[in-house]
PDB file of N, CA and C in Angstrom:
ATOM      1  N   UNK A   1     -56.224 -57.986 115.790  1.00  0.00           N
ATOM      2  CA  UNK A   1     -56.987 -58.514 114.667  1.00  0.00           C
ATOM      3  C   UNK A   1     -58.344 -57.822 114.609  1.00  0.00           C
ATOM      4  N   UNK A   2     -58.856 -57.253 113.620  1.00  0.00           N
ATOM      5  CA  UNK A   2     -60.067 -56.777 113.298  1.00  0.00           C
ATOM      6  C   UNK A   2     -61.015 -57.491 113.773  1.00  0.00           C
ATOM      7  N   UNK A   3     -61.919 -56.874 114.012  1.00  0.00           N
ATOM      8  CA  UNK A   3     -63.403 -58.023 114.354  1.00  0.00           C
ATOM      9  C   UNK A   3     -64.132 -57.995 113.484  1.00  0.00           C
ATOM     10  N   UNK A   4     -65.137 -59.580 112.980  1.00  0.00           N
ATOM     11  CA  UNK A   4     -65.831 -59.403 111.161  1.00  0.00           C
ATOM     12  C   UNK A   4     -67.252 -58.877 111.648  1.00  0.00           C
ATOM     13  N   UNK A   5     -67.328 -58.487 112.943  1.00  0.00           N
ATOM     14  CA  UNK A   5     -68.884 -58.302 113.000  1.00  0.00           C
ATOM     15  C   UNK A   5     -69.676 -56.958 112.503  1.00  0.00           C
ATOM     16  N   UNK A   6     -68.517 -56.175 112.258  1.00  0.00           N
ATOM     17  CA  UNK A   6     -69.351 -55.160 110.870  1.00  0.00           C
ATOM     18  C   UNK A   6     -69.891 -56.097 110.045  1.00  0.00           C
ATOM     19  N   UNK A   7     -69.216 -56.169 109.052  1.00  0.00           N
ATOM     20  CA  UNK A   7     -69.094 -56.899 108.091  1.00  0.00           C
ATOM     21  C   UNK A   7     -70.427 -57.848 107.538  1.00  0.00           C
ATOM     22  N   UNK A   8     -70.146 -58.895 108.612  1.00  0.00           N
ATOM     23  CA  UNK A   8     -71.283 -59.699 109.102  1.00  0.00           C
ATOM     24  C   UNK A   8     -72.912 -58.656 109.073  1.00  0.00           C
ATOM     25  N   UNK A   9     -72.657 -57.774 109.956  1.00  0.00           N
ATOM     26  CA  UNK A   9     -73.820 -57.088 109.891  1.00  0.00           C
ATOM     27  C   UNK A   9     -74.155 -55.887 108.658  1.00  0.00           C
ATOM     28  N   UNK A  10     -73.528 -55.353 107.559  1.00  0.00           N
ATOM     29  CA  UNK A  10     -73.406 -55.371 106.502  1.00  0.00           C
ATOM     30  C   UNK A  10     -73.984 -56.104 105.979  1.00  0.00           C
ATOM     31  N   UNK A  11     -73.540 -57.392 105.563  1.00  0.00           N
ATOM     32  CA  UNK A  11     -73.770 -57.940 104.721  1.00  0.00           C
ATOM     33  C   UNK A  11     -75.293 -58.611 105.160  1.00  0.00           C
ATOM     34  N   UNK A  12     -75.649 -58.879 106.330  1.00  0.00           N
ATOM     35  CA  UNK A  12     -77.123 -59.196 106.649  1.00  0.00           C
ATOM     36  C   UNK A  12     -78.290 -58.396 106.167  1.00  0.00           C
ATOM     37  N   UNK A  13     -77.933 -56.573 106.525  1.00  0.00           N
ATOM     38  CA  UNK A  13     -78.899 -55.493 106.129  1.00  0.00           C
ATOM     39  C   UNK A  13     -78.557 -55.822 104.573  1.00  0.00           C
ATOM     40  N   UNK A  14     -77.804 -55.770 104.045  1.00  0.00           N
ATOM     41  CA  UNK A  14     -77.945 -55.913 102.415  1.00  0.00           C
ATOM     42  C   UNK A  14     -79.119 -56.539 101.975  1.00  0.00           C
ATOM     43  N   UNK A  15     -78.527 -58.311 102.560  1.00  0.00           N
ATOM     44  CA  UNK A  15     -79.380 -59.452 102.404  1.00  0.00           C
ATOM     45  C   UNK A  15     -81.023 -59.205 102.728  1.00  0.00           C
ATOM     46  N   UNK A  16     -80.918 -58.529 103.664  1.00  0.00           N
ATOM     47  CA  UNK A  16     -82.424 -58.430 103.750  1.00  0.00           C
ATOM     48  C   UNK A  16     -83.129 -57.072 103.194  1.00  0.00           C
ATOM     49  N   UNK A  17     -82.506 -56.537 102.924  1.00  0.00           N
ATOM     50  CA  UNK A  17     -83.103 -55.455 101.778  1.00  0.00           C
ATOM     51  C   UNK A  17     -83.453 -55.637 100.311  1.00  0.00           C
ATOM     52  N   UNK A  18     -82.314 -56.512  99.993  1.00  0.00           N
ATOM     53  CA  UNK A  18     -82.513 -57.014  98.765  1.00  0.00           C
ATOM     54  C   UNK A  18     -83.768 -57.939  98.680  1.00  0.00           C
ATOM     55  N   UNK A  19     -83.962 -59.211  99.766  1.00  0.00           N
ATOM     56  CA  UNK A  19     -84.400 -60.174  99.224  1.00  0.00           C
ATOM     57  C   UNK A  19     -86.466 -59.560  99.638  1.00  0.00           C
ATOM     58  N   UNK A  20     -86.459 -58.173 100.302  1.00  0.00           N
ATOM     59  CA  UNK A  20     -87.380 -57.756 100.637  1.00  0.00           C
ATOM     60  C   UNK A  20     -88.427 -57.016  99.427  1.00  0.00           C
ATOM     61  N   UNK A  21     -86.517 -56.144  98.634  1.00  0.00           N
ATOM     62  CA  UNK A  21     -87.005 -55.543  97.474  1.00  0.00           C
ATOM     63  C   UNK A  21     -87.470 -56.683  96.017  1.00  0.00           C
ATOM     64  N   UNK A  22     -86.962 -57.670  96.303  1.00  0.00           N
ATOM     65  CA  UNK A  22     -87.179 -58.439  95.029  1.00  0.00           C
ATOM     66  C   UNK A  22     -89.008 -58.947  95.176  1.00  0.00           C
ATOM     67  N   UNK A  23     -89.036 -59.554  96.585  1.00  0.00           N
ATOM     68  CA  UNK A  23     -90.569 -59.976  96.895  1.00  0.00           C
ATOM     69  C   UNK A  23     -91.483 -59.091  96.374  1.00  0.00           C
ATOM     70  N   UNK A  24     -90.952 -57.578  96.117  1.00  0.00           N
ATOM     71  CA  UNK A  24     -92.193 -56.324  96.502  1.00  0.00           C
ATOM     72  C   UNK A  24     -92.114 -56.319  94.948  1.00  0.00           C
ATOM     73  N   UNK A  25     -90.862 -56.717  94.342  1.00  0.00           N
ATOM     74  CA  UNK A  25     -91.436 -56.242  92.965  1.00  0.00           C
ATOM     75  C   UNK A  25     -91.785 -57.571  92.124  1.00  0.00           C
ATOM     76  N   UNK A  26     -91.665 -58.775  92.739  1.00  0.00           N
ATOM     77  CA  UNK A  26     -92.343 -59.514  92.190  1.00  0.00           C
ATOM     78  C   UNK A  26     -94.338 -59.562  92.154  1.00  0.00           C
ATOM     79  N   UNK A  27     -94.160 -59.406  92.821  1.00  0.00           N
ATOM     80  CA  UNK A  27     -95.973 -59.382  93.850  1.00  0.00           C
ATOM     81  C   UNK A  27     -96.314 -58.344  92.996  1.00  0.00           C
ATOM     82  N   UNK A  28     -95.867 -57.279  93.240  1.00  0.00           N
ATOM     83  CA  UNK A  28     -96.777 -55.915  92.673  1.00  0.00           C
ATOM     84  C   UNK A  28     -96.526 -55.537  91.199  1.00  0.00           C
ATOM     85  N   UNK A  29     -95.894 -56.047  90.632  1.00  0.00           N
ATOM     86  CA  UNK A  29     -96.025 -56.174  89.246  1.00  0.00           C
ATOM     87  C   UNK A  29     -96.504 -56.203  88.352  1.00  0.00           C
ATOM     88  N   UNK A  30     -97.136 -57.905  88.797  1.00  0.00           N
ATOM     89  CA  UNK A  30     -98.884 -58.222  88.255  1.00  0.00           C
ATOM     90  C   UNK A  30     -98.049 -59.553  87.342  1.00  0.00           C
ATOM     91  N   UNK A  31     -99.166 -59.513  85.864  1.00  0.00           N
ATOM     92  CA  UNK A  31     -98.204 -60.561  85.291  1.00  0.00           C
ATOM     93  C   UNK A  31     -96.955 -60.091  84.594  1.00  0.00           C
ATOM     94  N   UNK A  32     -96.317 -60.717  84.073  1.00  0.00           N
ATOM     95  CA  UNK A  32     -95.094 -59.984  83.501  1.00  0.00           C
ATOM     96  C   UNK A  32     -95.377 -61.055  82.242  1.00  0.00           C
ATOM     97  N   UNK A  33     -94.365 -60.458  80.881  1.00  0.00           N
ATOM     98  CA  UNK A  33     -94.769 -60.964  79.161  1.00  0.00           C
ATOM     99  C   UNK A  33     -94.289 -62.322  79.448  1.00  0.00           C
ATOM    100  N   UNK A  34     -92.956 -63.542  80.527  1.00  0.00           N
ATOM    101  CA  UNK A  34     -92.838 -63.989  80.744  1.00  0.00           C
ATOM    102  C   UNK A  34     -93.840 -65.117  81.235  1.00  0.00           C
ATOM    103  N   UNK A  35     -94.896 -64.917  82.077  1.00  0.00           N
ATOM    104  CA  UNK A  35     -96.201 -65.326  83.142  1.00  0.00           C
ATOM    105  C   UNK A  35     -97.538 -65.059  82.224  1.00  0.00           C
ATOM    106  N   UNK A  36     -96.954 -64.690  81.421  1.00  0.00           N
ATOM    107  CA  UNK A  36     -98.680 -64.738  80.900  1.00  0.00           C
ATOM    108  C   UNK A  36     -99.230 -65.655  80.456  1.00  0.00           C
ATOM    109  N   UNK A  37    -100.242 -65.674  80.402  1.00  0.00           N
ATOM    110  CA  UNK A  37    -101.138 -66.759  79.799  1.00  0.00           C
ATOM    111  C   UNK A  37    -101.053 -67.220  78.394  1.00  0.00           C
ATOM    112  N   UNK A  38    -100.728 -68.643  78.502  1.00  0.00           N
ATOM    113  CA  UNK A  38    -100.247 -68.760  76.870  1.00  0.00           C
ATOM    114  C   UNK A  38     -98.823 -68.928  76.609  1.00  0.00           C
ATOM    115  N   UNK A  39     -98.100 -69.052  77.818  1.00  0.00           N
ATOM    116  CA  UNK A  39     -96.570 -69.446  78.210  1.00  0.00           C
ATOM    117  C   UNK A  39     -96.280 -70.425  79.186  1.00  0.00           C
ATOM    118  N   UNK A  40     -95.609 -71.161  78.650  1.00  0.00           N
ATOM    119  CA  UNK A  40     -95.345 -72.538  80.312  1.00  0.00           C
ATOM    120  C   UNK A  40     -94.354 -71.749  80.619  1.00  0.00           C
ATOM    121  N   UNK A  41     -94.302 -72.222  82.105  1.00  0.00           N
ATOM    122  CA  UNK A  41     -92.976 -72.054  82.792  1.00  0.00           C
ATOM    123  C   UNK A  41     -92.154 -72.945  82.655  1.00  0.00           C
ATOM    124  N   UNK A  42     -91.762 -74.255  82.118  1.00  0.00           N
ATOM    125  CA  UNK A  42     -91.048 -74.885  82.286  1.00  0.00           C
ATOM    126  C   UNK A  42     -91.435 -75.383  81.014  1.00  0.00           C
ATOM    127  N   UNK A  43     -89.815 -75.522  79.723  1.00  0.00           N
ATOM    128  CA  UNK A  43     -90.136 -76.753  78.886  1.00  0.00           C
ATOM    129  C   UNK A  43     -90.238 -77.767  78.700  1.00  0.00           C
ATOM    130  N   UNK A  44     -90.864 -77.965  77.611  1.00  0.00           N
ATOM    131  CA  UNK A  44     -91.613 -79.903  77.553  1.00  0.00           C
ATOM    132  C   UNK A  44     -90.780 -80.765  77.381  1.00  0.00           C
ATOM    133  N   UNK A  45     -89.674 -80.281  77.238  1.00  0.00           N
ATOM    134  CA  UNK A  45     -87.953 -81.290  76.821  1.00  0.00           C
ATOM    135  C   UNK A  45     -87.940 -81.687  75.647  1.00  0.00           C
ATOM    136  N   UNK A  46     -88.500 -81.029  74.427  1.00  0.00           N
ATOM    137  CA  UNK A  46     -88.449 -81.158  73.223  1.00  0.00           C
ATOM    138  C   UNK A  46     -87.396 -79.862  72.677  1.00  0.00           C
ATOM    139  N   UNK A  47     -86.555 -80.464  71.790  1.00  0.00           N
ATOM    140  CA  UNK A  47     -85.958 -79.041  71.161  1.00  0.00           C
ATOM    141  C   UNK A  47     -86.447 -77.550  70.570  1.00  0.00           C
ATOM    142  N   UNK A  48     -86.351 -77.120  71.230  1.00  0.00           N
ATOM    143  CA  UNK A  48     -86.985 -75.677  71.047  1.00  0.00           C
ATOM    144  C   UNK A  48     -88.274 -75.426  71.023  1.00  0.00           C
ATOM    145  N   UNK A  49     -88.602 -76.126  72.305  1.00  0.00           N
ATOM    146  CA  UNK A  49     -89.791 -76.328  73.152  1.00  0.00           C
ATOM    147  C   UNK A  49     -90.882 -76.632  71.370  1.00  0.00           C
ATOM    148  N   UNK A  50     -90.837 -77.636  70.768  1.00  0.00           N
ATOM    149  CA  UNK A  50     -91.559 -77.640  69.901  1.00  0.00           C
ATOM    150  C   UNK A  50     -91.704 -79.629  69.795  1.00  0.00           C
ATOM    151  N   UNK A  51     -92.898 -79.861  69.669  1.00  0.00           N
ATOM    152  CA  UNK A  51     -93.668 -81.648  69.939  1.00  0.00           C
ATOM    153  C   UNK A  51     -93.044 -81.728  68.971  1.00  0.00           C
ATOM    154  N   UNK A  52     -92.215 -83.243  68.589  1.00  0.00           N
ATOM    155  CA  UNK A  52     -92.355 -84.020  67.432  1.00  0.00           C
ATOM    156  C   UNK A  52     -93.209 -84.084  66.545  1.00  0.00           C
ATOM    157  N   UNK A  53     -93.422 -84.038  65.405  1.00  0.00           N
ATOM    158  CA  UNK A  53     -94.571 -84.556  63.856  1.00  0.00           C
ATOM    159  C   UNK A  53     -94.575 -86.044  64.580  1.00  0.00           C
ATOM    160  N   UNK A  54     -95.753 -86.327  64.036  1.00  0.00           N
ATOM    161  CA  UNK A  54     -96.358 -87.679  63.303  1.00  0.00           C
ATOM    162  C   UNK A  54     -94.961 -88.378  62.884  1.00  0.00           C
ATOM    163  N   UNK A  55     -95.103 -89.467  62.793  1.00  0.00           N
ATOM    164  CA  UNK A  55     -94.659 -90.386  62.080  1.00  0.00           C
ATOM    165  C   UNK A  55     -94.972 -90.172  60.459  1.00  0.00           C
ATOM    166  N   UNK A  56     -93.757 -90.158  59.389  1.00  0.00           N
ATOM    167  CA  UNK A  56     -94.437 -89.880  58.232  1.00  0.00           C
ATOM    168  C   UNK A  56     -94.570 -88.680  58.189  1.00  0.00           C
ATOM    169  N   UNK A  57     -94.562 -87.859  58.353  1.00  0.00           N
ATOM    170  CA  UNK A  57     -94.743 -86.490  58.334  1.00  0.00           C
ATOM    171  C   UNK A  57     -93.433 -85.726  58.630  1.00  0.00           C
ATOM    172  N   UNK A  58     -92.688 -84.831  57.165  1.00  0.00           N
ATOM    173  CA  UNK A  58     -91.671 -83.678  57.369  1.00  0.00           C
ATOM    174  C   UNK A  58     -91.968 -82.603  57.770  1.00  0.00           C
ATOM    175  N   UNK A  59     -90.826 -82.335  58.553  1.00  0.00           N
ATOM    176  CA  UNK A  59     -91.165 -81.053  58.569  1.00  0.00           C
ATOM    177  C   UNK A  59     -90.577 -79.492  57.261  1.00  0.00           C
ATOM    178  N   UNK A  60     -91.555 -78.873  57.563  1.00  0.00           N
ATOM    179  CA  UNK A  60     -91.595 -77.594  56.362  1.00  0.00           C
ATOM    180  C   UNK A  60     -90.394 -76.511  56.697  1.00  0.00           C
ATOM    181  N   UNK A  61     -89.529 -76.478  56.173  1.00  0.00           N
ATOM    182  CA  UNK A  61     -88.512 -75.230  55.989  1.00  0.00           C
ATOM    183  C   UNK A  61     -89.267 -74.066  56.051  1.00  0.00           C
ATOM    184  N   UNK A  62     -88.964 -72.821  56.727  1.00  0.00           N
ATOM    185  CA  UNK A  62     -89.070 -71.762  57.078  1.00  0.00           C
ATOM    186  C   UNK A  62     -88.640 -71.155  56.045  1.00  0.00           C
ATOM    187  N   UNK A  63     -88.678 -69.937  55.950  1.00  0.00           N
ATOM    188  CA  UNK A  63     -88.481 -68.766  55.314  1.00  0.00           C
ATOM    189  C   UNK A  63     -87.132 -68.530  55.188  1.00  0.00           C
ATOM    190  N   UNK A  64     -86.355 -68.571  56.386  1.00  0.00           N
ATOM    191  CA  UNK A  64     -85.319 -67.798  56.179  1.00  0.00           C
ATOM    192  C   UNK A  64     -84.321 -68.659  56.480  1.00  0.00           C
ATOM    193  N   UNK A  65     -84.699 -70.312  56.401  1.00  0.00           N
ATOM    194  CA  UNK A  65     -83.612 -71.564  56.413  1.00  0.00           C
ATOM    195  C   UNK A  65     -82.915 -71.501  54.949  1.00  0.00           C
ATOM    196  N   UNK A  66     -83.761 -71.633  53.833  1.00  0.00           N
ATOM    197  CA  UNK A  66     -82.748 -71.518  52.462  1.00  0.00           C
ATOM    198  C   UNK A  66     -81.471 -70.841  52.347  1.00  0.00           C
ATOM    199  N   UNK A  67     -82.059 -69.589  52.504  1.00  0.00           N
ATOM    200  CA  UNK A  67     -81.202 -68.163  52.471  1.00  0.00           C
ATOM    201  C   UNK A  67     -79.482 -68.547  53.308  1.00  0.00           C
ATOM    202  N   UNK A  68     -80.151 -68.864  54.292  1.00  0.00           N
ATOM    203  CA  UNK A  68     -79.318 -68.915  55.527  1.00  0.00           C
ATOM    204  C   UNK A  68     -78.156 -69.944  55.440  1.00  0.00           C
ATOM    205  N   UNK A  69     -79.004 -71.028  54.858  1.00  0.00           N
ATOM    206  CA  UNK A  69     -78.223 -72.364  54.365  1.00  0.00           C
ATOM    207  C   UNK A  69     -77.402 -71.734  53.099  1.00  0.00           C
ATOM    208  N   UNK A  70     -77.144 -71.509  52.130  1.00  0.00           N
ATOM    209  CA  UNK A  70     -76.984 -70.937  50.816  1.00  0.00           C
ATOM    210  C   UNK A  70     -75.660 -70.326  51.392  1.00  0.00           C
ATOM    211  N   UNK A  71     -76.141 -69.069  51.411  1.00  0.00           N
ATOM    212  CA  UNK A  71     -75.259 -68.206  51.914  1.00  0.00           C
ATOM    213  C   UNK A  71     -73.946 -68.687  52.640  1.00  0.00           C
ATOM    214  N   UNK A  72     -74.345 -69.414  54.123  1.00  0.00           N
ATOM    215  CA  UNK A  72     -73.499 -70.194  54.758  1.00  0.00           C
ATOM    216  C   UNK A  72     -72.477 -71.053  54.056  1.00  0.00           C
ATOM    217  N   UNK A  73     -72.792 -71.979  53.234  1.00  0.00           N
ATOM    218  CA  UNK A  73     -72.658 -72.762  52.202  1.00  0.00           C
ATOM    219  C   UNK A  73     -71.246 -71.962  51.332  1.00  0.00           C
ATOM    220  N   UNK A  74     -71.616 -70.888  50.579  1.00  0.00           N
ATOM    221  CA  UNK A  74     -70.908 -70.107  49.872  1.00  0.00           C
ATOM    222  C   UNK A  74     -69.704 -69.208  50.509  1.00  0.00           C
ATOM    223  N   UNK A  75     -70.023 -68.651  51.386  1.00  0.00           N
ATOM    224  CA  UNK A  75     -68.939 -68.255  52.749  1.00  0.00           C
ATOM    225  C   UNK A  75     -68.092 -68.940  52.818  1.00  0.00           C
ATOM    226  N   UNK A  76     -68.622 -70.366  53.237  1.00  0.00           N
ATOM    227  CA  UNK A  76     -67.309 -71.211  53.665  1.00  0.00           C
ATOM    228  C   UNK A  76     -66.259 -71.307  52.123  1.00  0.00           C
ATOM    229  N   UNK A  77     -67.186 -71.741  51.439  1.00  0.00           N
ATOM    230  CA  UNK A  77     -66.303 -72.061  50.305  1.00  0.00           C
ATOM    231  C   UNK A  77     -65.368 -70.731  49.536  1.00  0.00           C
ATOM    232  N   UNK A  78     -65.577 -69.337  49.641  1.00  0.00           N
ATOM    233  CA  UNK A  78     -65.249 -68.747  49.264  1.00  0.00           C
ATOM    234  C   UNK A  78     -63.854 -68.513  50.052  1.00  0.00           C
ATOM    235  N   UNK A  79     -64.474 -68.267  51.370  1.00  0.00           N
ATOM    236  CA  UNK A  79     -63.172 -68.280  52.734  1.00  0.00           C
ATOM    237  C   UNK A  79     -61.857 -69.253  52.214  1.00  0.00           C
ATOM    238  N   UNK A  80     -62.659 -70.941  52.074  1.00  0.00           N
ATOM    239  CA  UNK A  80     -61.537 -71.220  52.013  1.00  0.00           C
ATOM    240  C   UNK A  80     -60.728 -71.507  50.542  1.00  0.00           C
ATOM    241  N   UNK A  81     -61.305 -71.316  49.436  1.00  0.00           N
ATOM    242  CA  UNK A  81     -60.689 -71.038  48.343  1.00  0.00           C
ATOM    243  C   UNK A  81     -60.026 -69.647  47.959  1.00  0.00           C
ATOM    244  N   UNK A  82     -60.551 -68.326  48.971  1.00  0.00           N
ATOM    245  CA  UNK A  82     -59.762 -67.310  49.103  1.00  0.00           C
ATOM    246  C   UNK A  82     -58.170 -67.090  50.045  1.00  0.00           C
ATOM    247  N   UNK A  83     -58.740 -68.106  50.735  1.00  0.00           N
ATOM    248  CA  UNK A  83     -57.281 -67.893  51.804  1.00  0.00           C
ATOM    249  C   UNK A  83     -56.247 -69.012  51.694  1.00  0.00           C
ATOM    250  N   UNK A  84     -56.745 -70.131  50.862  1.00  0.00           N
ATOM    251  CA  UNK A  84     -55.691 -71.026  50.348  1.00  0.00           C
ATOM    252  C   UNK A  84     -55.036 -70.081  48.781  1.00  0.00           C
ATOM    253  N   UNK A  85     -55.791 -69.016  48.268  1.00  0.00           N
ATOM    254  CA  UNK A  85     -54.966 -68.838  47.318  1.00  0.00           C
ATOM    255  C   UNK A  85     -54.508 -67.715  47.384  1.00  0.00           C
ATOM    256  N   UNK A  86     -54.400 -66.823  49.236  1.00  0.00           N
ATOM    257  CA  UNK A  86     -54.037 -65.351  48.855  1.00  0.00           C
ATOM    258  C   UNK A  86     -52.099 -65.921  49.206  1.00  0.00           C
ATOM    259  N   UNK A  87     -51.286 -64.821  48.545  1.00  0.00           N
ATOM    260  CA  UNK A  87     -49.963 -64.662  48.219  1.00  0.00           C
ATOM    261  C   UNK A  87     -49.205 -64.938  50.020  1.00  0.00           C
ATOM    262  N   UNK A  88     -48.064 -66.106  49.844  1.00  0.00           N
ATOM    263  CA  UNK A  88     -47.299 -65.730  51.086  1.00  0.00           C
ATOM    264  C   UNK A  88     -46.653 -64.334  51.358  1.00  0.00           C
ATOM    265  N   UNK A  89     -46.766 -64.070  52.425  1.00  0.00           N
ATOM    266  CA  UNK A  89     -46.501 -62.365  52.580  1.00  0.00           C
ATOM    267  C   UNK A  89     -45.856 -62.708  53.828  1.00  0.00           C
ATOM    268  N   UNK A  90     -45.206 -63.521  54.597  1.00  0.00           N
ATOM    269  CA  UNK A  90     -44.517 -63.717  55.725  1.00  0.00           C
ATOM    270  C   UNK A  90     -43.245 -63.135  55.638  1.00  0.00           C
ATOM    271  N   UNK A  91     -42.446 -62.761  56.714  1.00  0.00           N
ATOM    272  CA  UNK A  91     -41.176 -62.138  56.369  1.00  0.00           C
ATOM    273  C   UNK A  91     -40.264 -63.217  56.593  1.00  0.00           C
ATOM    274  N   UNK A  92     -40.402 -64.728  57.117  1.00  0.00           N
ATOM    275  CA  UNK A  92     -40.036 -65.390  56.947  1.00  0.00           C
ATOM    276  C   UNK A  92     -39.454 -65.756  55.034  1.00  0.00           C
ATOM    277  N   UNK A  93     -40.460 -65.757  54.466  1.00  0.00           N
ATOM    278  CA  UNK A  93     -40.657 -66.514  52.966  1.00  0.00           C
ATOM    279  C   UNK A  93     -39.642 -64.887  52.137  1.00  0.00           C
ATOM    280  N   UNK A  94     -39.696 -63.460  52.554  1.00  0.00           N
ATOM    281  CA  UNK A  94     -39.187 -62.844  52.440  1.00  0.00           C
ATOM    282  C   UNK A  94     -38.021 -62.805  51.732  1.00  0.00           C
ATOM    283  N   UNK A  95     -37.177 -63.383  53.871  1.00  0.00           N
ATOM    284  CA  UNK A  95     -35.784 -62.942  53.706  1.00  0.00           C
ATOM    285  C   UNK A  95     -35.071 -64.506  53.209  1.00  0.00           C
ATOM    286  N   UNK A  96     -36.323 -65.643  53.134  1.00  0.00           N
ATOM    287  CA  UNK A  96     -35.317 -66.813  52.622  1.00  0.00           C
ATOM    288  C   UNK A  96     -35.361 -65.841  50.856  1.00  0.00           C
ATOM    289  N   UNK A  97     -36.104 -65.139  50.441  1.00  0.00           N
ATOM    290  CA  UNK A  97     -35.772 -65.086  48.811  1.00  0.00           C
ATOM    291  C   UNK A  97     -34.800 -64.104  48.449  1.00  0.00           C
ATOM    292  N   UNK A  98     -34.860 -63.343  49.856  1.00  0.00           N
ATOM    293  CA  UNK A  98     -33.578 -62.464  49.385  1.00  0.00           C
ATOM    294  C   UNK A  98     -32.345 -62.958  49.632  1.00  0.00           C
ATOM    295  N   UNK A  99     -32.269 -64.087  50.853  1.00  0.00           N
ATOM    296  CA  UNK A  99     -31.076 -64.821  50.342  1.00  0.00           C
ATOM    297  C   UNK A  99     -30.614 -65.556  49.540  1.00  0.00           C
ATOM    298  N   UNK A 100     -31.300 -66.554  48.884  1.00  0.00           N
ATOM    299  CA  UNK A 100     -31.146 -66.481  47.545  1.00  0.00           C
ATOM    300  C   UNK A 100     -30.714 -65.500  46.535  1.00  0.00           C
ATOM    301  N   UNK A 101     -31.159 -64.646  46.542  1.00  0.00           N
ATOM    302  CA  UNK A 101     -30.957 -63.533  45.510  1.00  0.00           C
ATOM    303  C   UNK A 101     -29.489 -63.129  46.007  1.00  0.00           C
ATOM    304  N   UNK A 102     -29.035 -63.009  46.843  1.00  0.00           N
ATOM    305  CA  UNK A 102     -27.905 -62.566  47.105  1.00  0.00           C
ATOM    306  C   UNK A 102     -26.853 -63.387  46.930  1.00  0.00           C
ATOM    307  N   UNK A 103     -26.825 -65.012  47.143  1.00  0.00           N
ATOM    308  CA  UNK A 103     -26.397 -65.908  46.764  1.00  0.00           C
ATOM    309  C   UNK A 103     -26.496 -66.339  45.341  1.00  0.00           C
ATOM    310  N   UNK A 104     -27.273 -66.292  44.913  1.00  0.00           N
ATOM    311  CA  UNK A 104     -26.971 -66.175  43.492  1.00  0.00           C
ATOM    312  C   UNK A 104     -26.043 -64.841  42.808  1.00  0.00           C
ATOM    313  N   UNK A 105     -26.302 -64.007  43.268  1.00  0.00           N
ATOM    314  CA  UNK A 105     -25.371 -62.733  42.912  1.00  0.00           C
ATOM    315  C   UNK A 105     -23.827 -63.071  43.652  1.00  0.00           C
ATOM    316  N   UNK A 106     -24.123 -63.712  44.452  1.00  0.00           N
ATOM    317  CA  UNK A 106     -22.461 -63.918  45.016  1.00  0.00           C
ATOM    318  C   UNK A 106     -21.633 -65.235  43.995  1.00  0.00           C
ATOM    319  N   UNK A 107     -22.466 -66.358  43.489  1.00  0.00           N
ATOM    320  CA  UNK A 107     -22.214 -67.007  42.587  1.00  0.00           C
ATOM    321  C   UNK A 107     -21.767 -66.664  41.367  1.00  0.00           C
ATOM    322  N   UNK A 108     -22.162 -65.766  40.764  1.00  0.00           N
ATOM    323  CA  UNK A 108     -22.611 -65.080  39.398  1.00  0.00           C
ATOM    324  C   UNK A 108     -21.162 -64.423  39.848  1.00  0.00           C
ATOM    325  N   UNK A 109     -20.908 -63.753  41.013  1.00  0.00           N
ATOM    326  CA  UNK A 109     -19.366 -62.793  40.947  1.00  0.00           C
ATOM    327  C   UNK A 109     -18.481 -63.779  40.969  1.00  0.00           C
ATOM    328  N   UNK A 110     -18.367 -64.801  41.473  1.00  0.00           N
ATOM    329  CA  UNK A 110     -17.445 -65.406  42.052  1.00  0.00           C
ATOM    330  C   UNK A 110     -17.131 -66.190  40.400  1.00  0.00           C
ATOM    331  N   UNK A 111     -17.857 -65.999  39.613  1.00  0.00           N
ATOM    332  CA  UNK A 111     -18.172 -67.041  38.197  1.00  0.00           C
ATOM    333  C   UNK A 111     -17.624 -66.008  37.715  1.00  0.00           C
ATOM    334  N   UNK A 112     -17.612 -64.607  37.317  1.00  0.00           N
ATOM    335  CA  UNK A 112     -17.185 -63.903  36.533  1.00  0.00           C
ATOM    336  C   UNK A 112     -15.629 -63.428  37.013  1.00  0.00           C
ATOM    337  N   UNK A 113     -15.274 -63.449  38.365  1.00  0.00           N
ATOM    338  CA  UNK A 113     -13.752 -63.394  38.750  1.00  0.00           C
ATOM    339  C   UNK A 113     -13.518 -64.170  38.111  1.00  0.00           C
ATOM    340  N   UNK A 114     -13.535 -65.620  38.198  1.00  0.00           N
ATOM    341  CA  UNK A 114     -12.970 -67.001  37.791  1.00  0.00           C
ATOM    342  C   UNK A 114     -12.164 -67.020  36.664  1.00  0.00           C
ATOM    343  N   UNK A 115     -13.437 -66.291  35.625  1.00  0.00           N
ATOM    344  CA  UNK A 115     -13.130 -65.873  34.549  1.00  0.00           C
ATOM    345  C   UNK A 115     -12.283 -65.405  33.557  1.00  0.00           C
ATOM    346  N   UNK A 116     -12.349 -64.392  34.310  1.00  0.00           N
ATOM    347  CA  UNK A 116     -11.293 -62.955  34.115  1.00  0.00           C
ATOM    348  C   UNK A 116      -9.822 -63.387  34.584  1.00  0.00           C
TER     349      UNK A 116
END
């Protein structure tokens, strides 16, 4: 049976290279756009880190909520008034019409032997 103490020792020099290289580039960095001043580290537990209004007080639609809404809006409806009315094209729906068609042509002969 193999012995894991490579392995083991592998995976230790990794561990400590890595967790040596991460310290060095945290530290010497400085601040990062993350840490700067004018950013929490942790959110306030409000949705999208943004305080509640006042009581009585709406809030103002953005710029690019209309658009967005609209659009969305029209998509759906187009989607599904386009795809409830595009043509069955299954080869199922196909070969039931060509049997028909063939059955009726076998009717139609069998009507005109009769005939004759």
């Amino acid at each position: 049976m193999a012995s894991t103490k490579p392995l083991a020792t592998a995976a230790g020099t990794l561990r400590t290279r890595l967790t040596t290289s991460l310290r060095l580039k945290s530290s010497s960095a400085g601040p990062s756009r993350w840490t700067s001043p004018g950013h929490q580290e942790h959110p306030n537990g409000y949705f999208l880190n943004r305080t509640p209004l006042p009581p009585g007080q709406s809030r103002k639609w953005e710029d690019w909520e209309l658009p967005c809404y609209v659009t969305s809006f029209l998509t759906i409806v187009i989607l599904g008034v386009g795809l409830n009315a595009k043509p069955d094209l299954t080869l199922e729906t196909w070969a039931h019409q060509k049997a028909l068609e063939r059955l009726e042509a076998q009717q139609i002969a069998t009507i005109s032997d009769e005939s004759d």
